[in-house]
Structure formats: structure tokens, C-alpha cells
PDB file of N, CA and C in Angstrom:
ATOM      1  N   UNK A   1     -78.618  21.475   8.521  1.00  0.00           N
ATOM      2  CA  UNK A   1     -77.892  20.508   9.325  1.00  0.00           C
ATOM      3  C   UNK A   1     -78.395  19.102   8.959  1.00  0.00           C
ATOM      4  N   UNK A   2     -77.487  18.316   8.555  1.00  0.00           N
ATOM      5  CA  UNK A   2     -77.768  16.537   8.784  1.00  0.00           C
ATOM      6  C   UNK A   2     -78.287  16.121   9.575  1.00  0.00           C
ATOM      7  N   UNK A   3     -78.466  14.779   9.757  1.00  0.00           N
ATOM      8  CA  UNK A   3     -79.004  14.151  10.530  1.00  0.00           C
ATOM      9  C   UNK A   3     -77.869  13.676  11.637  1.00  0.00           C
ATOM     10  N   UNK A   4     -76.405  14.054  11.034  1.00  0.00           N
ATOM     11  CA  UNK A   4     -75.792  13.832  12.095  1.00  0.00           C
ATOM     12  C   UNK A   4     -75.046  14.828  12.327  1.00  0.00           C
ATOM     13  N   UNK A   5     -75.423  15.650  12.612  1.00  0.00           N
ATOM     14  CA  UNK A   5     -75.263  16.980  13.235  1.00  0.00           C
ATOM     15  C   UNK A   5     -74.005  18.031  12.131  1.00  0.00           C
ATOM     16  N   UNK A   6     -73.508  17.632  11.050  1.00  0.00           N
ATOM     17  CA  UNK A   6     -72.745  18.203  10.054  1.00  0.00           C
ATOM     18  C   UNK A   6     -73.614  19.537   9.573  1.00  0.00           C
ATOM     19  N   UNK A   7     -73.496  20.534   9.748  1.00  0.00           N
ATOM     20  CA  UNK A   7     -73.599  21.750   9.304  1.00  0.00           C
ATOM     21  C   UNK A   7     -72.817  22.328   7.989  1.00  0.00           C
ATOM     22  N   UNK A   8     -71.812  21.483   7.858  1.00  0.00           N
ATOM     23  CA  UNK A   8     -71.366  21.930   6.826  1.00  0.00           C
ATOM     24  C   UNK A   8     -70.871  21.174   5.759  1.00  0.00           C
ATOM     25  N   UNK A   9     -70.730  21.390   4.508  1.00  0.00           N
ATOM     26  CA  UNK A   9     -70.306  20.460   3.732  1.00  0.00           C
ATOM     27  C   UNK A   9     -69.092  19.652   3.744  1.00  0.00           C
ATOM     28  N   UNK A  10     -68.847  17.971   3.529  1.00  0.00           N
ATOM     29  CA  UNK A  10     -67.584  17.636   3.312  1.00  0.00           C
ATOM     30  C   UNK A  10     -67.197  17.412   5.397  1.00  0.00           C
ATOM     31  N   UNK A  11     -66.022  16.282   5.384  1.00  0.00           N
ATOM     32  CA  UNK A  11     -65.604  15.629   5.975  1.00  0.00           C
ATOM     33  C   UNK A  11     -64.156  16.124   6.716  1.00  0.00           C
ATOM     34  N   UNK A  12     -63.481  16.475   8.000  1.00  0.00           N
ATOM     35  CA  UNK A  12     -62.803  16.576   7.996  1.00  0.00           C
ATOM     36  C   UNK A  12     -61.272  15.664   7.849  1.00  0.00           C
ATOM     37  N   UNK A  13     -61.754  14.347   8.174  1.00  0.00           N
ATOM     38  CA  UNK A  13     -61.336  13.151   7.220  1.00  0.00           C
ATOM     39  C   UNK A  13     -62.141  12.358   6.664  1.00  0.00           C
ATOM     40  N   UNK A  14     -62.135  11.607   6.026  1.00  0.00           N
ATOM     41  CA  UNK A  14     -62.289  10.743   4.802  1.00  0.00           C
ATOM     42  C   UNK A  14     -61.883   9.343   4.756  1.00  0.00           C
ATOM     43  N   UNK A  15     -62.364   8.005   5.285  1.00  0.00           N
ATOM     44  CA  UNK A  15     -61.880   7.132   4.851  1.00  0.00           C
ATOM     45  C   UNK A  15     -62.508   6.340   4.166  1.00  0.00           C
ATOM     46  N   UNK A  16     -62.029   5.504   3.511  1.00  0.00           N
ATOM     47  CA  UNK A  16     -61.856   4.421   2.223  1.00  0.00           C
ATOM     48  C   UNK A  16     -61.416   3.422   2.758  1.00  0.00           C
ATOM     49  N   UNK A  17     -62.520   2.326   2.386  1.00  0.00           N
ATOM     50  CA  UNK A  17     -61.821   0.790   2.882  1.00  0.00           C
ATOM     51  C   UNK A  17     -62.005   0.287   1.881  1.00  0.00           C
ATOM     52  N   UNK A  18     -61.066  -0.467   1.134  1.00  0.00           N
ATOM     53  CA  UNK A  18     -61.300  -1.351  -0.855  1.00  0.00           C
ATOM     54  C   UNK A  18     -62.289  -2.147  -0.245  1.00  0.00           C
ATOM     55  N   UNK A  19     -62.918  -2.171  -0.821  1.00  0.00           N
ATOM     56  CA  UNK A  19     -63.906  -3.060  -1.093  1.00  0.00           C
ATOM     57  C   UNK A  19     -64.385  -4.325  -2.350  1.00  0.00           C
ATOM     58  N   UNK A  20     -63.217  -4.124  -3.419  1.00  0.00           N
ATOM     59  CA  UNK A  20     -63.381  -4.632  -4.638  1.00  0.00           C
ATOM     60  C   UNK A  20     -63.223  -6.460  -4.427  1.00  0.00           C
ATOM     61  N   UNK A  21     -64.079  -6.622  -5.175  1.00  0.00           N
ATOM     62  CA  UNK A  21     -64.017  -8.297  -5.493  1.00  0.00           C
ATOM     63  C   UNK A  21     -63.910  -8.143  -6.857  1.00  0.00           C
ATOM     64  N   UNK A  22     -62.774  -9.432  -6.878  1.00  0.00           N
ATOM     65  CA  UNK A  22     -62.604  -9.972  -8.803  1.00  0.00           C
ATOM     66  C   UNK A  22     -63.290 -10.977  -8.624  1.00  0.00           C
ATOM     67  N   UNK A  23     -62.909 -11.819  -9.507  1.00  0.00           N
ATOM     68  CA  UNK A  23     -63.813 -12.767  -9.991  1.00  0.00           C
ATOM     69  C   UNK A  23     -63.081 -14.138  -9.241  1.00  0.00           C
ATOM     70  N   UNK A  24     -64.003 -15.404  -9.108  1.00  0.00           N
ATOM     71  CA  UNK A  24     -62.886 -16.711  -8.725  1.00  0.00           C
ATOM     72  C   UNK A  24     -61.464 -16.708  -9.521  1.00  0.00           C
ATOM     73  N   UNK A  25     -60.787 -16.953  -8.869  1.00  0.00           N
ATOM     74  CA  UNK A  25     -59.663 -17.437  -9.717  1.00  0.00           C
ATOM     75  C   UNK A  25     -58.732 -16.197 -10.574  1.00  0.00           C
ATOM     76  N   UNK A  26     -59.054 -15.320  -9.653  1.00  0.00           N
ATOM     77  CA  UNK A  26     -58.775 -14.103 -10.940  1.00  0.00           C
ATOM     78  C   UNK A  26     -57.110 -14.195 -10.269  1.00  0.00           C
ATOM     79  N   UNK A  27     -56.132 -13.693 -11.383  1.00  0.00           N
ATOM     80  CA  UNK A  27     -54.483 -13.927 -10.835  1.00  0.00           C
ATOM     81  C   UNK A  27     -54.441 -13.000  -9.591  1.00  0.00           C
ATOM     82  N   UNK A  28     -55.152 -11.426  -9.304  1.00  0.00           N
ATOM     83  CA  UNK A  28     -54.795 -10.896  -8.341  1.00  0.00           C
ATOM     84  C   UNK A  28     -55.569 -10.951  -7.167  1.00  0.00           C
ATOM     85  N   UNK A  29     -55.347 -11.070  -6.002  1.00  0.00           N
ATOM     86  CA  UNK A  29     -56.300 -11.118  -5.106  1.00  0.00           C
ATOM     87  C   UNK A  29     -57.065  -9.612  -4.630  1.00  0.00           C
ATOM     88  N   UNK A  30     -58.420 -10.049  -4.215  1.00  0.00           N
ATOM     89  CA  UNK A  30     -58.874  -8.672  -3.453  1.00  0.00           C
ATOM     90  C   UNK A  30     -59.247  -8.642  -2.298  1.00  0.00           C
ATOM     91  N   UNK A  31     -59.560  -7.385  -1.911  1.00  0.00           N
ATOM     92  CA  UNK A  31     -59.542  -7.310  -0.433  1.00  0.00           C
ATOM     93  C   UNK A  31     -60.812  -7.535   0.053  1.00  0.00           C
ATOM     94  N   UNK A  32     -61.964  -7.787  -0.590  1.00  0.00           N
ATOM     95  CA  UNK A  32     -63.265  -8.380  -0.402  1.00  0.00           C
ATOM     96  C   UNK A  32     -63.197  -9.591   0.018  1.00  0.00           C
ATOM     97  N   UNK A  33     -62.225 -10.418  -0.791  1.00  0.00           N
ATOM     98  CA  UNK A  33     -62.254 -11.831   0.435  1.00  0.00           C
ATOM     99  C   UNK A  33     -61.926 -11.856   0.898  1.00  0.00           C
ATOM    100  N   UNK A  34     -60.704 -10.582   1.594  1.00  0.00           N
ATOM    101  CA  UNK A  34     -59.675 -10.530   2.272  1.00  0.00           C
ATOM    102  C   UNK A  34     -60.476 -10.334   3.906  1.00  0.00           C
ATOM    103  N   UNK A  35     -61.602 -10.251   3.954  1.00  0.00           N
ATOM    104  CA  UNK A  35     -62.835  -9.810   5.329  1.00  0.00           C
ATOM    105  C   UNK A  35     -62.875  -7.954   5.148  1.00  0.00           C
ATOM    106  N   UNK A  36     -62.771  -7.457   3.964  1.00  0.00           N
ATOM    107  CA  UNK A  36     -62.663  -6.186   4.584  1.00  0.00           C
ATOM    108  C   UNK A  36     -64.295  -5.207   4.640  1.00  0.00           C
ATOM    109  N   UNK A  37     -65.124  -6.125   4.019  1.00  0.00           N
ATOM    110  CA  UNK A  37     -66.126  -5.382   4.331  1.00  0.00           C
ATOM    111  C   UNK A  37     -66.894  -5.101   5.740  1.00  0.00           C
ATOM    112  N   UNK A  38     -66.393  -6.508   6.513  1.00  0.00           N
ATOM    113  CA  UNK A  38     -66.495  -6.781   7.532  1.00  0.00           C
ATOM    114  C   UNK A  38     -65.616  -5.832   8.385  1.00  0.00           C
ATOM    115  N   UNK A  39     -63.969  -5.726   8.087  1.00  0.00           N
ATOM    116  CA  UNK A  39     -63.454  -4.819   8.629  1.00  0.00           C
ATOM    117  C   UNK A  39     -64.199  -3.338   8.913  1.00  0.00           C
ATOM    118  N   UNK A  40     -64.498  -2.993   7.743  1.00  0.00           N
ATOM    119  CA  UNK A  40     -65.263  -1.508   7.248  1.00  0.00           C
ATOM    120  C   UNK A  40     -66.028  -1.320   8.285  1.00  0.00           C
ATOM    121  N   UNK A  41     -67.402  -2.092   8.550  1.00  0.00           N
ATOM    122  CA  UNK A  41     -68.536  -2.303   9.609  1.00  0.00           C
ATOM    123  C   UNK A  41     -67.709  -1.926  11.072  1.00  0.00           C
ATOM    124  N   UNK A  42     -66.359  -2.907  11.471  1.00  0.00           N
ATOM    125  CA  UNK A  42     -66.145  -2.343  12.398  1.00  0.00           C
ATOM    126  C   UNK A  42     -65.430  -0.616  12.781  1.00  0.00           C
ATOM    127  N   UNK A  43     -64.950  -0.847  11.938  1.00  0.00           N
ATOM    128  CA  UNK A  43     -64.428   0.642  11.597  1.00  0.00           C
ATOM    129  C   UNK A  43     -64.791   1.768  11.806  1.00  0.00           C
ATOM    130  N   UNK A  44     -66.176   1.355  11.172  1.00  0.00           N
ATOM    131  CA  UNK A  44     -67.306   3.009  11.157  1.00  0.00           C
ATOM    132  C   UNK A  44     -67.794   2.605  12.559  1.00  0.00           C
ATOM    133  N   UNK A  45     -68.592   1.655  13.171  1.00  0.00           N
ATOM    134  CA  UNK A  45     -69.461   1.661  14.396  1.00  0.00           C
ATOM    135  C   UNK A  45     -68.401   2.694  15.356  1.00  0.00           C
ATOM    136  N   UNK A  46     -66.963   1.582  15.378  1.00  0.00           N
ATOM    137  CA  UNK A  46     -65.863   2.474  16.407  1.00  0.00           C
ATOM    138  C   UNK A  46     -65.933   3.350  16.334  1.00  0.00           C
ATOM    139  N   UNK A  47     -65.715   4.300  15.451  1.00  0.00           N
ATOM    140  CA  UNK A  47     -65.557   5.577  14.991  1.00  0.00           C
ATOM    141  C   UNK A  47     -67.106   6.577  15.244  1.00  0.00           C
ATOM    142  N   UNK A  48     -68.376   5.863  15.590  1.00  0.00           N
ATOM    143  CA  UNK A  48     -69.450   6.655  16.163  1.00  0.00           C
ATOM    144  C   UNK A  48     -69.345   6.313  17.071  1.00  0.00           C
ATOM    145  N   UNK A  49     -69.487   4.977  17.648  1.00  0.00           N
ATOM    146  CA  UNK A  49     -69.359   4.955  19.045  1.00  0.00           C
ATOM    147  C   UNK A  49     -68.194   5.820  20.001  1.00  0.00           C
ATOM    148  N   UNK A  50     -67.147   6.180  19.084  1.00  0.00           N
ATOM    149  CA  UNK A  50     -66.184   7.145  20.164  1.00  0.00           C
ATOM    150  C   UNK A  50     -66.621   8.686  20.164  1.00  0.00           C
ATOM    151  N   UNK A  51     -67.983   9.052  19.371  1.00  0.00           N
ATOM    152  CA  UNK A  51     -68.473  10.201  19.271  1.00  0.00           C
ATOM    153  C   UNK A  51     -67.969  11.250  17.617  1.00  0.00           C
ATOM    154  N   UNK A  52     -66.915  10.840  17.229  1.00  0.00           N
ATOM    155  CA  UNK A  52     -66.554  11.468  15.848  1.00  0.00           C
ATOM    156  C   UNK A  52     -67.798  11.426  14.846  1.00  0.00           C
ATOM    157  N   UNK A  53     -68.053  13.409  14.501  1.00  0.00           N
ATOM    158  CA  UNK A  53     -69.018  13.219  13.878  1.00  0.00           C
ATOM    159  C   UNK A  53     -68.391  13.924  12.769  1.00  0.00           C
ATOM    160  N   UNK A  54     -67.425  14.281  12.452  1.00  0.00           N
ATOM    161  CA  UNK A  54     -66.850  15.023  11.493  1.00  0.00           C
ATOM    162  C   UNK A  54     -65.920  14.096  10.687  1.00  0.00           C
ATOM    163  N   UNK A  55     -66.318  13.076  10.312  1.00  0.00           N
ATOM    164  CA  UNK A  55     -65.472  12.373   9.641  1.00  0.00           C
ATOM    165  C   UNK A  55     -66.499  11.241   9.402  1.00  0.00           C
ATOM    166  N   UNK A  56     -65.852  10.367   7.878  1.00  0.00           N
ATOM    167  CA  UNK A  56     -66.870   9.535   7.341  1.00  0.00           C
ATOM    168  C   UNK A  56     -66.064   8.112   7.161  1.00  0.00           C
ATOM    169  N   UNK A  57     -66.277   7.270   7.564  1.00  0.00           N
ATOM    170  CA  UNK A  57     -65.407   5.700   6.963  1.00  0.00           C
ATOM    171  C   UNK A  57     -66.493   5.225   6.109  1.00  0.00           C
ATOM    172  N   UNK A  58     -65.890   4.676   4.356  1.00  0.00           N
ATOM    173  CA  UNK A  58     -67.226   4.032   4.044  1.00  0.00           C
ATOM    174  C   UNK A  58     -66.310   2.854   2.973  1.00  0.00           C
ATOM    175  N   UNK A  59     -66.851   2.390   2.169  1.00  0.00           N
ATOM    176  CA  UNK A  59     -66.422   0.843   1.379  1.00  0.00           C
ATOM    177  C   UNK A  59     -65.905   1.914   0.043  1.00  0.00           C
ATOM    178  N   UNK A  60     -64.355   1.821  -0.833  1.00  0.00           N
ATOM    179  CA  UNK A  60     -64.757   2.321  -2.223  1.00  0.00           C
ATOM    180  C   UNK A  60     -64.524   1.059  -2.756  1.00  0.00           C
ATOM    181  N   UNK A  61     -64.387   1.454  -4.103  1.00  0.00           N
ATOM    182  CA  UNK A  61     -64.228   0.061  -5.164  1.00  0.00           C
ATOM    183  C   UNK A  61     -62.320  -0.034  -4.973  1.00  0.00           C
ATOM    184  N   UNK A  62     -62.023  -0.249  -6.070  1.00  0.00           N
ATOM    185  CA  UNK A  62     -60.496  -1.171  -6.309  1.00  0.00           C
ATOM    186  C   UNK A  62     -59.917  -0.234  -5.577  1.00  0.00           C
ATOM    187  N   UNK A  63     -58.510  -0.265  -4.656  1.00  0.00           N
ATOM    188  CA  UNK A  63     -57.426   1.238  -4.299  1.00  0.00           C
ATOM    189  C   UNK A  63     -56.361   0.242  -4.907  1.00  0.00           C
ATOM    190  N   UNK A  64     -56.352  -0.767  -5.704  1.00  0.00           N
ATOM    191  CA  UNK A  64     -54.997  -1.035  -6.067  1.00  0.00           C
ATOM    192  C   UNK A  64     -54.286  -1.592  -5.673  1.00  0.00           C
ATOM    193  N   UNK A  65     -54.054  -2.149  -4.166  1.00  0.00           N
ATOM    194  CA  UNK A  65     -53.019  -2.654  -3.720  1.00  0.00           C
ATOM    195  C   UNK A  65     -53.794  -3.913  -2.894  1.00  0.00           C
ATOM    196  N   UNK A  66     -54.813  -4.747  -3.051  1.00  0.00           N
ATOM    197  CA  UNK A  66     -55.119  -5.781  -3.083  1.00  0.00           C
ATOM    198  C   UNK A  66     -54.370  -6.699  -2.487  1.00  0.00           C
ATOM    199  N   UNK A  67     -52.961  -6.575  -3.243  1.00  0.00           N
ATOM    200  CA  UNK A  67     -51.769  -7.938  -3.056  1.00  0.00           C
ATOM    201  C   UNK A  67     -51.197  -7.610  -1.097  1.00  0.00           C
ATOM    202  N   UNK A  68     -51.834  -6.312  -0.928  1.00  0.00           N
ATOM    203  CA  UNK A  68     -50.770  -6.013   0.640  1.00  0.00           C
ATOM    204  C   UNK A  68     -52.323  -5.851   1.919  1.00  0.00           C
ATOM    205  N   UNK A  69     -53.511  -6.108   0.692  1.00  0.00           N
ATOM    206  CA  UNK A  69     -54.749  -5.640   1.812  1.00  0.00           C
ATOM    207  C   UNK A  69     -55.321  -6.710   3.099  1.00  0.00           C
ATOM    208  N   UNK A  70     -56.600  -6.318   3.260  1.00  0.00           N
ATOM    209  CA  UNK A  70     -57.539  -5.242   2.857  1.00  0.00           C
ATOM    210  C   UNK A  70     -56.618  -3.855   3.170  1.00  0.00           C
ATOM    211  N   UNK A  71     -57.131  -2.953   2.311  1.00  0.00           N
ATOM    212  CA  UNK A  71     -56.002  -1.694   2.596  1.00  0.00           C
ATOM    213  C   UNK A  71     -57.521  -0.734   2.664  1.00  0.00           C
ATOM    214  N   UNK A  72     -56.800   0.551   3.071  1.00  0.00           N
ATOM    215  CA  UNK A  72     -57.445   1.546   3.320  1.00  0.00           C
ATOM    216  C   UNK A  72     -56.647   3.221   3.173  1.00  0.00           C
ATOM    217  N   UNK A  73     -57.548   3.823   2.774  1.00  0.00           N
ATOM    218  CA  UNK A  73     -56.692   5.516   2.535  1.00  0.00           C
ATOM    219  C   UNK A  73     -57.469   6.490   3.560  1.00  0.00           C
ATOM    220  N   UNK A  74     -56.834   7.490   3.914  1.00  0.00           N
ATOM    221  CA  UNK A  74     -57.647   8.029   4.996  1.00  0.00           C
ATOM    222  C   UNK A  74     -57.402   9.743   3.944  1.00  0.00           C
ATOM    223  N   UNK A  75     -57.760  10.496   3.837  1.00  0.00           N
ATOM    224  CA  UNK A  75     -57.710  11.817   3.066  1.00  0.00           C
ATOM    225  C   UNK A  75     -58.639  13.023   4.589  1.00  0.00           C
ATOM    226  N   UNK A  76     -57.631  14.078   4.642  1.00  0.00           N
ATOM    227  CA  UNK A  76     -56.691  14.962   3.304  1.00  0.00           C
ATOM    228  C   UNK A  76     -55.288  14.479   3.539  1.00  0.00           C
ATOM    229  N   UNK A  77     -55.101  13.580   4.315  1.00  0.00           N
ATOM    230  CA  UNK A  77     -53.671  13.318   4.140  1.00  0.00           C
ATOM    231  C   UNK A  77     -52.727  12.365   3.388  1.00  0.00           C
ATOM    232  N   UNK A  78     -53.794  11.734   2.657  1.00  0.00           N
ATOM    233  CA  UNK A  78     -53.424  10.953   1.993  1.00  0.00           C
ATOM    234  C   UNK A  78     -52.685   9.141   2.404  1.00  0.00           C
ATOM    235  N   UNK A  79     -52.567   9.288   3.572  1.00  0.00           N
ATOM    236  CA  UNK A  79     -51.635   7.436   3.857  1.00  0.00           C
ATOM    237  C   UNK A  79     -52.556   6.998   4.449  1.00  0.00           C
ATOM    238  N   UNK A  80     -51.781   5.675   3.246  1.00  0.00           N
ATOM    239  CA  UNK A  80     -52.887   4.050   3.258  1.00  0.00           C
ATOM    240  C   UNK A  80     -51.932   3.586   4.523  1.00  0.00           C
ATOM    241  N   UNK A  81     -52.983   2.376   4.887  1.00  0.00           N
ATOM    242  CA  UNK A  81     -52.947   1.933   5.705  1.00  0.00           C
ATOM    243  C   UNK A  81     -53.356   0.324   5.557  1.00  0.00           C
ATOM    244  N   UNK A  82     -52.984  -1.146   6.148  1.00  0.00           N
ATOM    245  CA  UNK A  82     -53.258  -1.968   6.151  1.00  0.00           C
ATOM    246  C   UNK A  82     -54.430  -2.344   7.054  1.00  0.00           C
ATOM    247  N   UNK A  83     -55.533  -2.817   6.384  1.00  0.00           N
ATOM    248  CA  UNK A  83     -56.828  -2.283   8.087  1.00  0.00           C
ATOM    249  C   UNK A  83     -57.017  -3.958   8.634  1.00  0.00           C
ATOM    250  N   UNK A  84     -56.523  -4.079   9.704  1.00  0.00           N
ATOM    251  CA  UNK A  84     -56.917  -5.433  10.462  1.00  0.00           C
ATOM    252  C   UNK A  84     -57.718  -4.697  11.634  1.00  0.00           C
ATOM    253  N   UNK A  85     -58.319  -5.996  12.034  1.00  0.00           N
ATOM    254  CA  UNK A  85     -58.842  -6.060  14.046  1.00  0.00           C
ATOM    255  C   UNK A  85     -58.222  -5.026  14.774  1.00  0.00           C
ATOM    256  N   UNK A  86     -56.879  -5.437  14.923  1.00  0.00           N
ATOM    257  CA  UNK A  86     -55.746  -5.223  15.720  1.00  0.00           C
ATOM    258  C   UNK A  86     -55.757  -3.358  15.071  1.00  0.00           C
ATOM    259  N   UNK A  87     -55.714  -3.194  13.603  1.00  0.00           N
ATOM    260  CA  UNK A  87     -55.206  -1.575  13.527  1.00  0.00           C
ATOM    261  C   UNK A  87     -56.693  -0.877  13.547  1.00  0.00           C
ATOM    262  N   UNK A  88     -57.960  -1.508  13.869  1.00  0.00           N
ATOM    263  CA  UNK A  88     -58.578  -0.542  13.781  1.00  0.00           C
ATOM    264  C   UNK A  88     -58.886   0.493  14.978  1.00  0.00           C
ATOM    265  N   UNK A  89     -58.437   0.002  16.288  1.00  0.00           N
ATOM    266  CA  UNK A  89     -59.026   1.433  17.377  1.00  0.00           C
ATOM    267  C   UNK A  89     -57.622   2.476  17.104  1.00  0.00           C
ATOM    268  N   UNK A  90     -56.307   2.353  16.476  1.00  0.00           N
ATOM    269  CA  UNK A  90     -55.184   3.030  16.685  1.00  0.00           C
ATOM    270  C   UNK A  90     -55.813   3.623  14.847  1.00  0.00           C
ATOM    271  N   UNK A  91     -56.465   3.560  14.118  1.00  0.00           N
ATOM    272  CA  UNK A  91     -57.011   4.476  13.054  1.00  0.00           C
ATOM    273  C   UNK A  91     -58.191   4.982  13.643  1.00  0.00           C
ATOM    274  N   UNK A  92     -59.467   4.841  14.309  1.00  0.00           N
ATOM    275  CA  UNK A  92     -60.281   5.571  15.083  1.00  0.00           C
ATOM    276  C   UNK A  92     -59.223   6.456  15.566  1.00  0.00           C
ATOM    277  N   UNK A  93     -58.817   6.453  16.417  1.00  0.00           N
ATOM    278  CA  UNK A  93     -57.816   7.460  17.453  1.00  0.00           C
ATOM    279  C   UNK A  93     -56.860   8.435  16.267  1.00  0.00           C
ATOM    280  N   UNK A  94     -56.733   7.830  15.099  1.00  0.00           N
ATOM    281  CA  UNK A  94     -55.919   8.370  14.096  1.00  0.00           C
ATOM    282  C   UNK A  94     -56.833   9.709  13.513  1.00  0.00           C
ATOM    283  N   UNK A  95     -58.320   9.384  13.521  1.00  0.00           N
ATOM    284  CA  UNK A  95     -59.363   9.855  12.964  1.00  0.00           C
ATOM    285  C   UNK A  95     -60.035  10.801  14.099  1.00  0.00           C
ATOM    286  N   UNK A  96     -59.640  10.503  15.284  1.00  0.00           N
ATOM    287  CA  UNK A  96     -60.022  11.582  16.638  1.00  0.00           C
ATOM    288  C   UNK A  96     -59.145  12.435  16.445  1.00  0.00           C
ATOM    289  N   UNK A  97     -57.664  12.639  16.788  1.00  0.00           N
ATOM    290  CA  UNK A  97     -56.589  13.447  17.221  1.00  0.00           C
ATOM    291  C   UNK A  97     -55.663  13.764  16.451  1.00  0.00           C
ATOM    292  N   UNK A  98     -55.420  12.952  15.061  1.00  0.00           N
ATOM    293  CA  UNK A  98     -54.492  12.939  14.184  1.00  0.00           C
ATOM    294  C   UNK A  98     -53.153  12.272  14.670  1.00  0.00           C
ATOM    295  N   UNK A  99     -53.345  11.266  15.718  1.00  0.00           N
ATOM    296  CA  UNK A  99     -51.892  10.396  16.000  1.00  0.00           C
ATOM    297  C   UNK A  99     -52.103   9.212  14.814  1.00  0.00           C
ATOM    298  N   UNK A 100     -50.580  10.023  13.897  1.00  0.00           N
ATOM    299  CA  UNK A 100     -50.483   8.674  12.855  1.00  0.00           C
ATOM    300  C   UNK A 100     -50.092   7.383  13.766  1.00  0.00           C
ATOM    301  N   UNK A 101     -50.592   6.146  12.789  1.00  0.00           N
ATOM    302  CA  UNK A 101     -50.299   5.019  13.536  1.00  0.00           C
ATOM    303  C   UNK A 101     -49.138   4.398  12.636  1.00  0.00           C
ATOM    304  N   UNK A 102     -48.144   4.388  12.572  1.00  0.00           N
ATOM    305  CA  UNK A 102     -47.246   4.283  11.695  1.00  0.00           C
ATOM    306  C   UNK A 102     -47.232   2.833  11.720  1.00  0.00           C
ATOM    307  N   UNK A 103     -47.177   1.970  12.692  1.00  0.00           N
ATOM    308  CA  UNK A 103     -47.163   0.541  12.574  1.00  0.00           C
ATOM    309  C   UNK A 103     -48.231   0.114  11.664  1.00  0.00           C
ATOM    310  N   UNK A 104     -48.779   0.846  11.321  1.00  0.00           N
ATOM    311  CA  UNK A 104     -50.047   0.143  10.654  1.00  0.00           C
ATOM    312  C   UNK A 104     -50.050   1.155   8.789  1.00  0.00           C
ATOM    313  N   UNK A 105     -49.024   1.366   8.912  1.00  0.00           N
ATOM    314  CA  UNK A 105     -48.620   2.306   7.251  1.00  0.00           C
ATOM    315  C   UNK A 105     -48.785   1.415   6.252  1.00  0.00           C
ATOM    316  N   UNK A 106     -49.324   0.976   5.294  1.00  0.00           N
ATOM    317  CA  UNK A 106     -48.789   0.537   4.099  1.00  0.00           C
ATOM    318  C   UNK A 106     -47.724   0.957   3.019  1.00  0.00           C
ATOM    319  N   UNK A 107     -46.612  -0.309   2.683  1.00  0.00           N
ATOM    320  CA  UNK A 107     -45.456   0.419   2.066  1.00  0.00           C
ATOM    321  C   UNK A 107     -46.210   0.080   0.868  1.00  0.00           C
ATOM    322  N   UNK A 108     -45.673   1.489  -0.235  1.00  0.00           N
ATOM    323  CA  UNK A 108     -46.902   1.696  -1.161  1.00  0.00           C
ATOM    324  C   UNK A 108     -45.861   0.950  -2.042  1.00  0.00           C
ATOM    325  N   UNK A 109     -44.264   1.013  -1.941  1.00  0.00           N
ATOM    326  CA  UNK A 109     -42.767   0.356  -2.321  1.00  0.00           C
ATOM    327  C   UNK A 109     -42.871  -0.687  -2.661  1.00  0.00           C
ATOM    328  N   UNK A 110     -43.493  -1.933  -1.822  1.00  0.00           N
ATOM    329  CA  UNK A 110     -43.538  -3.186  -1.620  1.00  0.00           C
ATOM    330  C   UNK A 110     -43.979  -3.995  -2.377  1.00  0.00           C
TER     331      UNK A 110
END
């Protein structure tokens, strides 16, 4: 057993917050200046503080879509999500019960 009480291997969700920085001036923007590491921090505390111990929020590198972020992927289900203030207790709750938060979807289209 972990230290946080996981007995078993692996996550029953999974999230990913981009974390990537380019360089000054680079043509595409990222979601590192976008506040999302900062987002991330709140993300995970919420997500222990509501007691979820079966699930992990952590920083990855590039997810690509930069131009619509800070973005975020939640797995095994696969949908990104745009992560602000405002969408993070309705993704906690997404990450408790499995209520998608659809207002907060990223169009992958766009």
C-alpha cells in the first residue's frame, strides 16, 4: 500500500494539465503562461481535499492545443477540457462521480 492508501496499481482517472512553455516570442502560445501551473496546484489540492484517493491530477508537457488553453485531458475517457477557476470544482466532481461537465469540453474542431 502507498502512502496514500492505493493498494493497487494505476489510477482510476488520470489527469493532465499542459504544462509546456515555448520560448518568448515563439508564434504559438502555451499554456504555461496561460496560469496553468497554477491552475494544476488548484486542481489537485481540490481533488484531496474532497477525499479522492483513486485518481491522480499532475502537470504533462505539450497536449497540443495551447491556442484554446490552458487545456487538460482526463483518461480512461479520454475528453479535454479547458481548465479555468470557474471549471475546476465541476472537473473535481467530474473526477468524484463521473458527471461530465460539458460546458467546460474543449472543441478539439476549433
Amino acid at each position: 500500500m502507498d502512502p496514500k492508501g492505493i493498494s493497487s496499481p494505476g489510477y482510476r482517472m488520470h489527469a493532465f494539465v499542459c504544462g509546456h512553455t515555448r520560448p518568448e516570442g515563439a508564434a504559438r502560445g502555451c499554456c504555461n503562461d496561460k496560469g496553468s501551473l497554477d491552475l494544476m496546484k488548484q486542481f489537485k489540492q481540490m481533488a484531496k481535499d474532497s477525499g479522492i484517493k483513486d485518481v491522480r491530477v499532475q502537470k504533462s508537457g505539450c497536449l497540443d492545443f495551447c491556442e484554446s488553453g490552458p487545456t487538460c485531458v482526463i483518461y480512461p475517457s479520454g475528453n479535454w477540457f479547458k481548465i479555468t477557476s470557474e471549471s475546476i470544482p465541476s472537473l473535481v466532481k467530474y473526477l468524484d462521480d463521473g458527471t461530465l461537465p460539458s460546458e467546460f469540453l474543449l472543441d478539439l474542431k476549433a
